[in-house]
Each structure stands twice: as C-alpha cells, then as structure tokens.
Protein backbone atom coordinates (compact mmCIF):
# COMPACT_ATOMS: atom_id res chain seq x y z
CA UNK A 1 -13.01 36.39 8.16
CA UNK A 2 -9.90 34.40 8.46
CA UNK A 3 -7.85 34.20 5.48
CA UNK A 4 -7.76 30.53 4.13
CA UNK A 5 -4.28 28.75 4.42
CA UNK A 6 -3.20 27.31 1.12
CA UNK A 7 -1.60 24.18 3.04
CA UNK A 8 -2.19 20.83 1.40
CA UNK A 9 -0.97 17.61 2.07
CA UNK A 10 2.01 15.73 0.04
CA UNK A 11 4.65 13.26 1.10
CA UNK A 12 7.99 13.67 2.74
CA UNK A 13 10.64 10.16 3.46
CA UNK A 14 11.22 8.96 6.54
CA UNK A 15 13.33 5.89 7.31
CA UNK A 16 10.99 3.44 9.42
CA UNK A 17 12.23 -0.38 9.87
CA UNK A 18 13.81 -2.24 6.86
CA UNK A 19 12.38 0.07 4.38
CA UNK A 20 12.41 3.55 2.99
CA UNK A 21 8.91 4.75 3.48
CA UNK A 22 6.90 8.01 3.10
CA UNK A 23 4.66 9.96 5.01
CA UNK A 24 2.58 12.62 4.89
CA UNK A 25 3.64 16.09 5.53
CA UNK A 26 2.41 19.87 5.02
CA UNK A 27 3.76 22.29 2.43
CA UNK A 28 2.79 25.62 1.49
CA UNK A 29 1.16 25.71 -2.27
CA UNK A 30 0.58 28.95 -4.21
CA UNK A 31 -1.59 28.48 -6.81
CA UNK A 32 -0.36 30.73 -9.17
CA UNK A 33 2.69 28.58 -9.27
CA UNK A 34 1.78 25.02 -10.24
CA UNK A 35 3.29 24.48 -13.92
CA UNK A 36 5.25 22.34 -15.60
CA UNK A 37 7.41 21.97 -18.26
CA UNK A 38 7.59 18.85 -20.38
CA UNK A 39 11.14 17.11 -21.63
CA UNK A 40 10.78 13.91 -23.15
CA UNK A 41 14.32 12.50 -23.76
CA UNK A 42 14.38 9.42 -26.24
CA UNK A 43 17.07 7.49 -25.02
CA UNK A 44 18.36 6.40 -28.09
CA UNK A 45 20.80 9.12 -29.46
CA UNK A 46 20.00 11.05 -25.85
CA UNK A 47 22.79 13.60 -27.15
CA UNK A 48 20.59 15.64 -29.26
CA UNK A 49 17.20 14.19 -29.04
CA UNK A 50 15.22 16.32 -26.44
CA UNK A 51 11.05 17.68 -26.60
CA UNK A 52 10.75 20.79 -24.82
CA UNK A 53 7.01 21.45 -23.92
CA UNK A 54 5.93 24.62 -21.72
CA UNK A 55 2.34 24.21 -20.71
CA UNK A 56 0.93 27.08 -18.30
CA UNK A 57 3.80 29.39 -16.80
CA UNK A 58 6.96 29.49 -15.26
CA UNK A 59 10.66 28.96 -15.98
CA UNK A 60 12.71 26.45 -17.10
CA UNK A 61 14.73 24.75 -14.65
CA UNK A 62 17.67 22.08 -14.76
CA UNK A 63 18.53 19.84 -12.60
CA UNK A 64 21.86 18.36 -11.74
CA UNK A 65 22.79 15.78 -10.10
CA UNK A 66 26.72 15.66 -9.45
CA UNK A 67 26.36 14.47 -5.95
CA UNK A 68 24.29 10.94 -6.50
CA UNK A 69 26.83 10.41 -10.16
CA UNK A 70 29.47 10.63 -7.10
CA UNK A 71 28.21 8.65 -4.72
CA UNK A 72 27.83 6.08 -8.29
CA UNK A 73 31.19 6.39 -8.58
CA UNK A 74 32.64 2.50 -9.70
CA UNK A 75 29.11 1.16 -9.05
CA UNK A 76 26.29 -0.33 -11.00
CA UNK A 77 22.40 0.18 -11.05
CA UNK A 78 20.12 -2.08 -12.38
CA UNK A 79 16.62 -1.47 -12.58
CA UNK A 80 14.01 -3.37 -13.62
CA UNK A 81 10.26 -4.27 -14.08
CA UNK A 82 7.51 -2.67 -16.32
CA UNK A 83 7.01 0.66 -18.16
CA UNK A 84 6.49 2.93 -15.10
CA UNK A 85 10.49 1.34 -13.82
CA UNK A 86 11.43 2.20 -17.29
CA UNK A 87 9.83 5.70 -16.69
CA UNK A 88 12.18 5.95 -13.70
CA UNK A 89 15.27 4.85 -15.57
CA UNK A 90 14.50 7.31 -18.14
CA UNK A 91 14.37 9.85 -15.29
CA UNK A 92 17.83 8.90 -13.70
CA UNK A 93 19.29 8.60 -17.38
CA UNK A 94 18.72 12.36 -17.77
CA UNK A 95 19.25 13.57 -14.19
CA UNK A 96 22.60 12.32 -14.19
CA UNK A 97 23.52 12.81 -18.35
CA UNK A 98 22.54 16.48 -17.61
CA UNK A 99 25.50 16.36 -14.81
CA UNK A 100 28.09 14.44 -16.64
CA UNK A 101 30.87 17.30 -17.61
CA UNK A 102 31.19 16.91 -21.39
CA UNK A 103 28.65 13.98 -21.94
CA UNK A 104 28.39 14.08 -25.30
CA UNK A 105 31.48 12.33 -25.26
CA UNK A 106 31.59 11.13 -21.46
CA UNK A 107 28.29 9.54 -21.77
CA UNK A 108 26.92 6.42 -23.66
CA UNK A 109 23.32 5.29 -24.15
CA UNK A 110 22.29 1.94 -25.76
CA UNK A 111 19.14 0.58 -26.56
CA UNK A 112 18.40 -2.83 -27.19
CA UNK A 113 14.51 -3.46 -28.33
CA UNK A 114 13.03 -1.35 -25.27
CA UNK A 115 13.75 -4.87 -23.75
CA UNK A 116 17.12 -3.02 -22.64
CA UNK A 117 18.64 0.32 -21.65
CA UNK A 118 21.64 1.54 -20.39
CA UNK A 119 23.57 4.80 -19.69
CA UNK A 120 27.09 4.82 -18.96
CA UNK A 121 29.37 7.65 -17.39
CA UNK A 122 32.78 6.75 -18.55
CA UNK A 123 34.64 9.36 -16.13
CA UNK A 124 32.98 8.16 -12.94
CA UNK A 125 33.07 4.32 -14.11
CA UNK A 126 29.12 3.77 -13.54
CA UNK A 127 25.97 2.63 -15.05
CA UNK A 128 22.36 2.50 -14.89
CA UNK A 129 20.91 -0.64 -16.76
CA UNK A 130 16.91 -1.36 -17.38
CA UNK A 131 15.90 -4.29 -18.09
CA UNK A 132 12.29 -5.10 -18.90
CA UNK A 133 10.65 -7.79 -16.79
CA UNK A 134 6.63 -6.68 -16.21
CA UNK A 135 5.96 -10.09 -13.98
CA UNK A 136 9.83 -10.60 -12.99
CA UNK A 137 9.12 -13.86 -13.43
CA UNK A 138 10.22 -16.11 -17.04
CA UNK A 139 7.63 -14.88 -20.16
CA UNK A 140 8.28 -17.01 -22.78
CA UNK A 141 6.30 -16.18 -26.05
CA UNK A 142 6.39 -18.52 -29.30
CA UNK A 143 5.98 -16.81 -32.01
CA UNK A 144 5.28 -19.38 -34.42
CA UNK A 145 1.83 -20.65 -32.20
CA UNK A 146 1.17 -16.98 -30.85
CA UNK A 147 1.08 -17.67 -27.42
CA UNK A 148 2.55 -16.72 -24.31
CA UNK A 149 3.05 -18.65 -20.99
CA UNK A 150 4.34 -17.11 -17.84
CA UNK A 151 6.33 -19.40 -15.80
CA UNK A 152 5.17 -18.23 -12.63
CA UNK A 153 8.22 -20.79 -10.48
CA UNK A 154 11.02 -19.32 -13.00
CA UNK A 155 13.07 -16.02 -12.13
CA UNK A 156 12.93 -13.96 -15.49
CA UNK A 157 15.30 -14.89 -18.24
CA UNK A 158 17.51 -11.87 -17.63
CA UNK A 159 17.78 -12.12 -14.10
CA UNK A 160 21.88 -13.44 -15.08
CA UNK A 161 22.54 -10.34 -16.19
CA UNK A 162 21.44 -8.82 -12.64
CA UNK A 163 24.13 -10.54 -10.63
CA UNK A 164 27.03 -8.33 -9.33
CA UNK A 165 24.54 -4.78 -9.17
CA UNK A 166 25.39 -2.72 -6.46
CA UNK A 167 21.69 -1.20 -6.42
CA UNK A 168 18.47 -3.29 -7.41
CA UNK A 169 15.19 -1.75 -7.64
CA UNK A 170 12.66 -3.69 -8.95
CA UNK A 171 8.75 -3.00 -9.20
CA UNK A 172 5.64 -5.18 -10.75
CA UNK A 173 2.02 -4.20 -10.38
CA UNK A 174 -0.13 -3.09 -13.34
CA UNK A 175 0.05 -6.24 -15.66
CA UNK A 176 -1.10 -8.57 -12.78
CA UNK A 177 -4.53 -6.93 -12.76
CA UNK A 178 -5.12 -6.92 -16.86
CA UNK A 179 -2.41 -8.30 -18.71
CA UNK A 180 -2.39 -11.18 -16.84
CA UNK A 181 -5.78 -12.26 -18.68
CA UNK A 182 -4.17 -11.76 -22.29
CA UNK A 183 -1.80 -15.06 -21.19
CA UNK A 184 -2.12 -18.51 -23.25
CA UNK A 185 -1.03 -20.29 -20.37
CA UNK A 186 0.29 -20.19 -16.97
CA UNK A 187 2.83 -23.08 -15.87
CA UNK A 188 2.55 -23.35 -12.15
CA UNK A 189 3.73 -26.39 -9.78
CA UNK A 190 4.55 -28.29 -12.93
CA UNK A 191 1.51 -27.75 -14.52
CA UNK A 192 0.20 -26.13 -17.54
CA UNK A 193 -3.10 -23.86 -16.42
CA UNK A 194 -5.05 -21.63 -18.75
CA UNK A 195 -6.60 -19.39 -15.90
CA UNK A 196 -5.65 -18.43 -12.10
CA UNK A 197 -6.61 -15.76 -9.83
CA UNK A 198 -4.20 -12.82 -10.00
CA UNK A 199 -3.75 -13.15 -6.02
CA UNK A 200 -2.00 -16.43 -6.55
CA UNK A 201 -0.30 -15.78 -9.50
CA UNK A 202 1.35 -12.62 -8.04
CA UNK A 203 2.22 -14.32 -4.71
CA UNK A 204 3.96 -17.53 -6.68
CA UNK A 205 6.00 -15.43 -8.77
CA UNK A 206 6.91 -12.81 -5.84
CA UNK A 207 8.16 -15.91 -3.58
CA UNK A 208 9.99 -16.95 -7.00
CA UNK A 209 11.48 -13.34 -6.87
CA UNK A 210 12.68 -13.09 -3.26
CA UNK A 211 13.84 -17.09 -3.09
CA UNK A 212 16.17 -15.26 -5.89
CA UNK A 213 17.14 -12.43 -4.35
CA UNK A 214 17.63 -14.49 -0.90
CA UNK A 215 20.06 -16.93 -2.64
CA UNK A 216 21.95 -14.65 -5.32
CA UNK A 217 22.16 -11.13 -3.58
CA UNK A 218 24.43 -10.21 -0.86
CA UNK A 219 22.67 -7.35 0.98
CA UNK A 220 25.82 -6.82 2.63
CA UNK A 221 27.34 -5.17 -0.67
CA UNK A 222 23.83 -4.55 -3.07
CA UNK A 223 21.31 -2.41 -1.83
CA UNK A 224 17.73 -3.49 -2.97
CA UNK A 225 14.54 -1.92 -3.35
CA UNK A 226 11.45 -2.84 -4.36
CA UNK A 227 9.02 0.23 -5.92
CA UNK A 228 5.38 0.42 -4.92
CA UNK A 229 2.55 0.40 -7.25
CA UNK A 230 2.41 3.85 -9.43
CA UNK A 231 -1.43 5.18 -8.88
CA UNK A 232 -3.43 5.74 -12.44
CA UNK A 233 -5.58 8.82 -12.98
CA UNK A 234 -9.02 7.67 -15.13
CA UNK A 235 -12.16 7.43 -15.11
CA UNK A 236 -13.40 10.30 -12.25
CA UNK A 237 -9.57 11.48 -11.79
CA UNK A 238 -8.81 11.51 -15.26
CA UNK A 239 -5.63 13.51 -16.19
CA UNK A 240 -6.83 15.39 -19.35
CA UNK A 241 -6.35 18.83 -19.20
CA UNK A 242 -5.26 18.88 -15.48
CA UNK A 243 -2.57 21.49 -13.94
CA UNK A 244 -2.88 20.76 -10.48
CA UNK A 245 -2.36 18.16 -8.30
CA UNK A 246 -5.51 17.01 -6.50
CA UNK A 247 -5.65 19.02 -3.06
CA UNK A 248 -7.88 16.93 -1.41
CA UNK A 249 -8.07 13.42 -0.13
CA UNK A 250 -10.39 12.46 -3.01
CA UNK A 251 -8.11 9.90 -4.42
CA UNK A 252 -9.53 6.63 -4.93
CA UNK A 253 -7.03 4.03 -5.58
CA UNK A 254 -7.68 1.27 -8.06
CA UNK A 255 -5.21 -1.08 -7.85
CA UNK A 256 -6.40 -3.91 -5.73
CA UNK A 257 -5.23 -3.72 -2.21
CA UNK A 258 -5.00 -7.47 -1.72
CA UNK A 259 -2.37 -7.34 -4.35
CA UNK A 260 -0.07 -4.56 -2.59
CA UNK A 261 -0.17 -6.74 0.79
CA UNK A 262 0.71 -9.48 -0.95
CA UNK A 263 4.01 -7.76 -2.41
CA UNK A 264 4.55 -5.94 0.87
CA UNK A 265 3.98 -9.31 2.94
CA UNK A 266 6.25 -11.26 0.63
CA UNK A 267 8.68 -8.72 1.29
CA UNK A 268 8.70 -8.67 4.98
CA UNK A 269 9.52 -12.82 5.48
CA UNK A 270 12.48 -12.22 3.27
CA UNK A 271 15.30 -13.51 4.98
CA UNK A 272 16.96 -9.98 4.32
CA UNK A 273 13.74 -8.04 3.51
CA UNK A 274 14.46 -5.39 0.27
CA UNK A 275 13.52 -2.13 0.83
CA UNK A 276 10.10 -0.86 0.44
CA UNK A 277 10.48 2.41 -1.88
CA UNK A 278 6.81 3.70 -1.29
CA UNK A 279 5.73 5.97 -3.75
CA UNK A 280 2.16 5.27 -4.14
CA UNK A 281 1.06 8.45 -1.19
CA UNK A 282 3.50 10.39 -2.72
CA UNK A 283 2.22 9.99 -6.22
CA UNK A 284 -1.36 9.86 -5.89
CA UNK A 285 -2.24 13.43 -5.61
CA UNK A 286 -0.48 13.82 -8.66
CA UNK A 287 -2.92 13.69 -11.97
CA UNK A 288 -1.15 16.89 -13.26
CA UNK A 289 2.15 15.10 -13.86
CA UNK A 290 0.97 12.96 -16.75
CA UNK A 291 1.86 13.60 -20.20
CA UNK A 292 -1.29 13.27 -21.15
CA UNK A 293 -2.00 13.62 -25.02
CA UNK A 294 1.56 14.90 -24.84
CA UNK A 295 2.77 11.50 -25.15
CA UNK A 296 4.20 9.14 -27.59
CA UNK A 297 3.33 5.81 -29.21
CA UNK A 298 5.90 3.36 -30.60
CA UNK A 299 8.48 5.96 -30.68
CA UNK A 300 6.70 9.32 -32.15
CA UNK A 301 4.38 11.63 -30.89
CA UNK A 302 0.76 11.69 -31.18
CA UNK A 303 -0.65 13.07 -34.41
CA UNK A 304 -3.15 16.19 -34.19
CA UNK A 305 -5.86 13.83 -34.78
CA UNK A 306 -5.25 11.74 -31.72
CA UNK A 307 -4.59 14.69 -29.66
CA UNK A 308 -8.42 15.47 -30.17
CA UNK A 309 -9.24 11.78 -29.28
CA UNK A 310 -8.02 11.92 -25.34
CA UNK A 311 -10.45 9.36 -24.64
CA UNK A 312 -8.34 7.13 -26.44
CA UNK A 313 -5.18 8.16 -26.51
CA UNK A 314 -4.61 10.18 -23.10
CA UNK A 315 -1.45 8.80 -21.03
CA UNK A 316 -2.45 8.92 -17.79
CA UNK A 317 -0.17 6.45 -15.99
CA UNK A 318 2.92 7.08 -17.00
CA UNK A 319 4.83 10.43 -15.97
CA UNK A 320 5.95 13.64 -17.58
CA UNK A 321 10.41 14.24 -17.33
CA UNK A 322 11.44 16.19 -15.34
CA UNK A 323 8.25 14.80 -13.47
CA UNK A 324 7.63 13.04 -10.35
CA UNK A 325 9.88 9.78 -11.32
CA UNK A 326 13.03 12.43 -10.44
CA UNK A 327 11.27 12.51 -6.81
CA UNK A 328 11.49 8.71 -7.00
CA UNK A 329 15.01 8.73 -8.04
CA UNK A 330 15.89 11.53 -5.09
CA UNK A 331 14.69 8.95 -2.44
CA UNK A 332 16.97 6.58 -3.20
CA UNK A 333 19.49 8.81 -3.10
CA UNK A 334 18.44 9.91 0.58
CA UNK A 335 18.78 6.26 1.27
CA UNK A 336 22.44 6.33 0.29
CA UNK A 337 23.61 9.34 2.22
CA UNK A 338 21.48 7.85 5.20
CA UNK A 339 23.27 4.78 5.17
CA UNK A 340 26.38 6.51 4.47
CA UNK A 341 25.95 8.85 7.42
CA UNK A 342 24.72 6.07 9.63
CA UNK A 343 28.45 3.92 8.95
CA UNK A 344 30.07 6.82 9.71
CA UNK A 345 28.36 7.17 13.08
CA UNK A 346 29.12 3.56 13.78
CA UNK A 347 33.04 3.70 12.72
C-alpha cells in the first residue's frame, strides 16, 4: 500500500499582465506542525503593548523585515479601505517596528479615532498611513438626524491626504454586501435614493475611485494596488476551534462573484490599470488563521463569558498577527524587488 503524500494545495505569486496575481502551487504539509502563535499589537502605545497567545505547539518565531524598511527608505505608504486593510496595516506596522534598530525611540505610532493610523521610522525617513474608507467613496453621517448617506459620485473625504504616496493599496468588499442596507440614503446622479442594488452601487463608486486615481496618481512614481476580497469562514467553514487550514477544495466562497468582476473589470479599463493584489486563493484555505474568540471588541479582549458564546462572538474574518496579512504584506514586497530587478535589466 502506497504511503499517502501529505501534499496540499496553497498559493504561490506570479507576475501575469498589469497585476500581481497568485496561483496555485504544491507544498509539503506535516501535520504535526500546523500551530500558531497569536500577537495582537494595539497600535496605540505599540512600544509595550503586545498579547502573546500559544495555542497548540511550536516555537516562537520573529520576523524581521530590514530589507522592505530599506527598500521604504524616503517613501510613503498609504493604505486604505475597511477593517481587513486595517488588519494589513496592523501587520506591516509590526513587521517593520520589530526591524527598526532601537524603535522605542526610532519609531512613532499615532492613532487618530481608528479613522487613522500611522507608523513612522524616523532613521529611514518612511511611513505607513491607514486611513479608513470601507466604500472609498464620501460617507457623510449627521449626527444630529442619525443618518448616513453615501455619496456614491464623491471620492472619500480623505482622499487629500492620499496625494503624494509612493505606494497605494486600497481594498473594499464586505460592506457592499450588508452594510450597504444599514444606509439612510444613497446620493447617486444627483439624486437622493433610499435603496439600490449593491451591483450598481459598487460599480458607481469604483468608476468614482479609478476616475481619481486616473486624474491624481502618477503611476510613473506611485505604485498602486488594489486588494481582493478577504474570504470569511461561517456557517459550514466556521473557524471555531480550527488548527488547520482546510486541505481540500471544499471552500465555498460567499462573497458574490458579480461583485469581484465588477472591481476586477473596473480595474482593467483604467487608463493605467492598479495592480490586482489577489489574495482571495491564497486566503481561502485558511479558517485556522482567525482569532477566533481570541479577539477583541472596542479595544479589550473578550470576557470569559463571551469566550463560551462563539456563536456570537467568534471573529472569523479578520486575521490572527503574525497571521496571513504578513503573507499579504510579503507580496507587495516581491512586487518591489520585481520591478526593481526588471529596471535594472532595462538600464
């Protein structure tokens, strides 16, 4: 009897057209080896604040990343979008703090509402900035009436403050396909609307986002990317109490497809398409990689009482640090040695 080959499918980068894509690839998976260990760094007062969580075995491990803070070097990063592109800020912000020589006093973190983030490296002159913007597009809430209207022809109130990046990366997704519905009003072509389908919605404010980028970004100098959607694990792929990543190809996504082609469509009849970071392939097999009822709400961690409610209270979209986000955050660092490499080659 042949012995069975413990080879199972995840997802490796590959460079094809105007974006940075990913494709499946083969890798060799003991099974006595999948574990993970928890950090969850609050960014505000990052110095001292850090959650160390060992679930199943293994070793802790740092990572450093000397060679990307290099490469970052006199240049800015702005990222923005929902929680799961604050979930990759978060992720950069403590790949490259843990690299920074001396960062308790070489590094600075500021937090402004959750509606803003930065980290800056003083000795290599760079930051990373989030800034929140779930629909990219303007949200304007009154808080006298209580409502909300999305502004579905407007770029996003901060999208001043994005001018001059050298690296964009920008995501939207989730809210389209729930929060969308908790809206007052939508203002579209002029007019005031209480309800639209979330195809439409997402296509106006996407062609609101690229006519931006198109007119305000030189791709010659600022390197953009757009994030795919980041796959949820409910329902039949829940998360709870999961330490390995799904070795099959059992995955059923939920997000609506006829969203994605609308962002990756919109994308392509740019006049100088962004780049397509696809994550979704790489992601999906991984409902081990969620914190679970190992998260936090509003700033603290879950009480014992909600950790015995995971029905309620498990976190099963967003991602554990050092988690798959770093993954995220390694691509588009490929992207800048490729490009590097490739204007070497040409000079």
């Amino acid at each position: 009897m042949k012995k069975r080959q413990k080879r199972k499918n995840i997802a490796a980068i590959s460079l094809m057209g105007n974006g940075l894509m990913l494709r499946k690839t083969v890798l060799c998976i003991r099974d006595h080896s999948v574990h993970f260990l928890v950090i969850k760094l609050v960014a505000k007062g990052m110095e001292g604040q850090i959650l160390n969580m060992k679930i199943g075995v293994g070793k802790q491990r740092g990572v450093k990343f000397p060679n990307m803070l290099e490469r970052l070097r006199g240049k800015r990063v702005i990222i923005v979008g929902d929680s799961l592109n604050r979930n990759m800020w978060e992720s950069l912000a403590c790949l490259l703090y843990s690299s920074i020589p001396n960062p308790s006093s070489e590094a600075h973190v500021q937090e402004t509402n959750g509606f803003y983030k930065v980290i800056r490296a003083k000795v290599y002159n760079c930051s990373v900035e989030f800034y929140w913007s779930p629909f990219l597009v303007d949200l304007v809430e009154n808080q006298k009436r209580g409502t909300k209207t999305l502004k579905l022809e407007k770029i996003s109130s901060s999208a001043s403050k994005w001018r001059g990046a050298d690296i964009m990366v920008f995501n939207t997704g989730h809210w389209w396909k729930g929060k969308l519905k908790e809206l007052n009003y939508l203002l579209y072509r002029g007019k005031v609307v209480r309800k639209m389908e979330s195809e439409l919605a997402l296509e106006t404010a996407m062609k609101t986002w690229a006519h931006w980028i198109d007119k305000n970004v030189d791709m010659n100098n600022t390197k953009v990317f757009f994030r795919s959607i980041s796959p949820e694990h409910k329902e039949d792929q829940w998360c709870y109490n999961e330490t390995k990543p799904i070795m099959d190809e059992s995955y059923v996504a939920t997000f609506p497809k006829s969203l994605v082609e609308i962002v990756e469509r919109t994308i392509g009849r740019m006049s100088k398409p962004a780049r397509y970071l696809n994550i979704t392939n790489l992601s999906q097999y991984r409902r081990d990689a969620h914190p679970s009822i190992y998260t936090s709400r509003q700033g603290k961690l879950l009480t014992v009482a909600q950790r015995n409610d995971p029905l309620t209270y498990a976190d099963c979209s967003h991602w554990c640090l050092p988690g798959l986000p770093d993954t995220w955050n390694s691509l588009v660092y490929a992207s800048m040695v490729l490009d590097k490499s490739r204007d070497n080659s040409i000079s």
